[in-house]
C-alpha atoms as a PDB file:
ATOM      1  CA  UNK A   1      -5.469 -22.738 -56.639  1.00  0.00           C
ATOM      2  CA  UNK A   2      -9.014 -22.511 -55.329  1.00  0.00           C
ATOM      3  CA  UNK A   3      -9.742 -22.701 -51.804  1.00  0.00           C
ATOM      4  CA  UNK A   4     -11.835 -25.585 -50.617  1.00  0.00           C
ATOM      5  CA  UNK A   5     -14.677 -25.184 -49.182  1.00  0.00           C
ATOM      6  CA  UNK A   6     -17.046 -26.999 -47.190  1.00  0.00           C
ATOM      7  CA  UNK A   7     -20.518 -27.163 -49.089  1.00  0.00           C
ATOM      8  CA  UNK A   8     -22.573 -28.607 -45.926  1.00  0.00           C
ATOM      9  CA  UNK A   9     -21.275 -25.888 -43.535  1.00  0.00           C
ATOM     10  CA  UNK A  10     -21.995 -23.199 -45.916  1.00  0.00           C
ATOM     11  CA  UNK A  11     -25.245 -24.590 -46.490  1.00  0.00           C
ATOM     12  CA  UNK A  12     -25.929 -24.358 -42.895  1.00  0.00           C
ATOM     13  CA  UNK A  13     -24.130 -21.051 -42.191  1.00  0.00           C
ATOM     14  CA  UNK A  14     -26.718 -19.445 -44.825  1.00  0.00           C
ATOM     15  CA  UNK A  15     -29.458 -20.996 -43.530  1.00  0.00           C
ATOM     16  CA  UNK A  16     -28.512 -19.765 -40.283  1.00  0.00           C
ATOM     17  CA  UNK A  17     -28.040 -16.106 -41.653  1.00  0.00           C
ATOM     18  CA  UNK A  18     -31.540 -15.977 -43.040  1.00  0.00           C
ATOM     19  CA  UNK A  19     -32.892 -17.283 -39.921  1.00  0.00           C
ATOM     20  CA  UNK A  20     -31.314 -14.711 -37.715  1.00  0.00           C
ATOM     21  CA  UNK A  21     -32.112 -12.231 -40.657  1.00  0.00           C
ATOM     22  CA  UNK A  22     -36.453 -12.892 -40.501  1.00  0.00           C
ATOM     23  CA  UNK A  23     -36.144 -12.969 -36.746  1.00  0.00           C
ATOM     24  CA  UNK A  24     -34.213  -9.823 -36.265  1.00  0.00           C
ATOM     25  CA  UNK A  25     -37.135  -8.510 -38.668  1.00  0.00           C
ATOM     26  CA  UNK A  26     -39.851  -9.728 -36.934  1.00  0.00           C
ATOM     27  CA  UNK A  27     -38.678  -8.429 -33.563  1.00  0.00           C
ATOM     28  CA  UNK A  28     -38.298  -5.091 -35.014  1.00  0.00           C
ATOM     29  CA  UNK A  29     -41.704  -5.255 -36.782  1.00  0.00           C
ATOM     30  CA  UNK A  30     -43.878  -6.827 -33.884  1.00  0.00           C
ATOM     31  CA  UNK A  31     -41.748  -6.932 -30.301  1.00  0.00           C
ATOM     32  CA  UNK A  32     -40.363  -5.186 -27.720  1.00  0.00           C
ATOM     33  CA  UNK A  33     -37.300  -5.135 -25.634  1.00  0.00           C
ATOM     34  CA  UNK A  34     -36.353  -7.160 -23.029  1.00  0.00           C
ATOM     35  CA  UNK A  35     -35.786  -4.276 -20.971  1.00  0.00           C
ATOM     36  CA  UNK A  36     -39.010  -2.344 -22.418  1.00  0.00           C
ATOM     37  CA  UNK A  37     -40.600  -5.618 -20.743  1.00  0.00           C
ATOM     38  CA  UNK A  38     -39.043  -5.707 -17.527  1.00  0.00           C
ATOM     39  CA  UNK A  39     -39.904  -2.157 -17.359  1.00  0.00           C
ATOM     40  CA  UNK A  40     -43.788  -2.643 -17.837  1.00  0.00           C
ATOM     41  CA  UNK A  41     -44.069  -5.337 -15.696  1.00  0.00           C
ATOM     42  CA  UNK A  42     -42.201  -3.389 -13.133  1.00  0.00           C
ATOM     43  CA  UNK A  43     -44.782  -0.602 -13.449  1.00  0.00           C
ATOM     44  CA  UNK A  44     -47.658  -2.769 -12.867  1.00  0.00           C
ATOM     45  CA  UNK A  45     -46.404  -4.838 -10.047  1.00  0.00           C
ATOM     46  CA  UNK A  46     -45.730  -1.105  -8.587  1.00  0.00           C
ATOM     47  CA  UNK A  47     -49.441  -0.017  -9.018  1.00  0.00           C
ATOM     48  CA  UNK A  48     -51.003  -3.292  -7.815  1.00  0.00           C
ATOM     49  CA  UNK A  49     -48.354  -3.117  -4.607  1.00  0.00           C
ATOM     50  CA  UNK A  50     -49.903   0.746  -4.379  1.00  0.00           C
ATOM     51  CA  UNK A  51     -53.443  -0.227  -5.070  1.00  0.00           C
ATOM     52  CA  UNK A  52     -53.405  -3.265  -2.387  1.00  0.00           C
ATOM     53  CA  UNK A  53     -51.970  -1.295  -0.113  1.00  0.00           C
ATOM     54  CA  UNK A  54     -54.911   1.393  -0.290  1.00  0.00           C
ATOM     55  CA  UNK A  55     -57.662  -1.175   0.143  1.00  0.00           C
ATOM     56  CA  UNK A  56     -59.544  -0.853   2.956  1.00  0.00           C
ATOM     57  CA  UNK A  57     -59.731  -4.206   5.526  1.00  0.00           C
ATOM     58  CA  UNK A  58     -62.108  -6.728   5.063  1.00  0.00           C
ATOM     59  CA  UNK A  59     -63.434  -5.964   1.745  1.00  0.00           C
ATOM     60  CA  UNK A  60     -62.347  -7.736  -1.043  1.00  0.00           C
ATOM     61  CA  UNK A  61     -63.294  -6.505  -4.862  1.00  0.00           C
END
């Protein structure tokens, strides 16, 4: 005996598969990282902390 199967779940499950599928593929193609993020942003907060504290008083540029 076949098993039965749901037709709008399956529907739905694909649809979700190709979703996840063209984002996984655009992430790869075009982003970064969450951590490659944090990193960077990290980095500059760092320098401008290291940059403000370096500037002389009373002058603002």
């Amino acid at each position: 005996m076949a098993e039965i199967v749901n037709l709008r779940q399956v529907r739905k499950a694909r649809a979700r598969d190709d979703k996840r599928a063209a984002a996984d593929e655009n992430a790869a193609r075009h982003g970064r990282s969450k951590a490659l993020k944090a990193l960077e942003k990290a980095r500059n907060d760092r320098a401008e902390a290291t940059l403000d504290a370096h500037r002389l008083d009373g002058r603002e540029e």
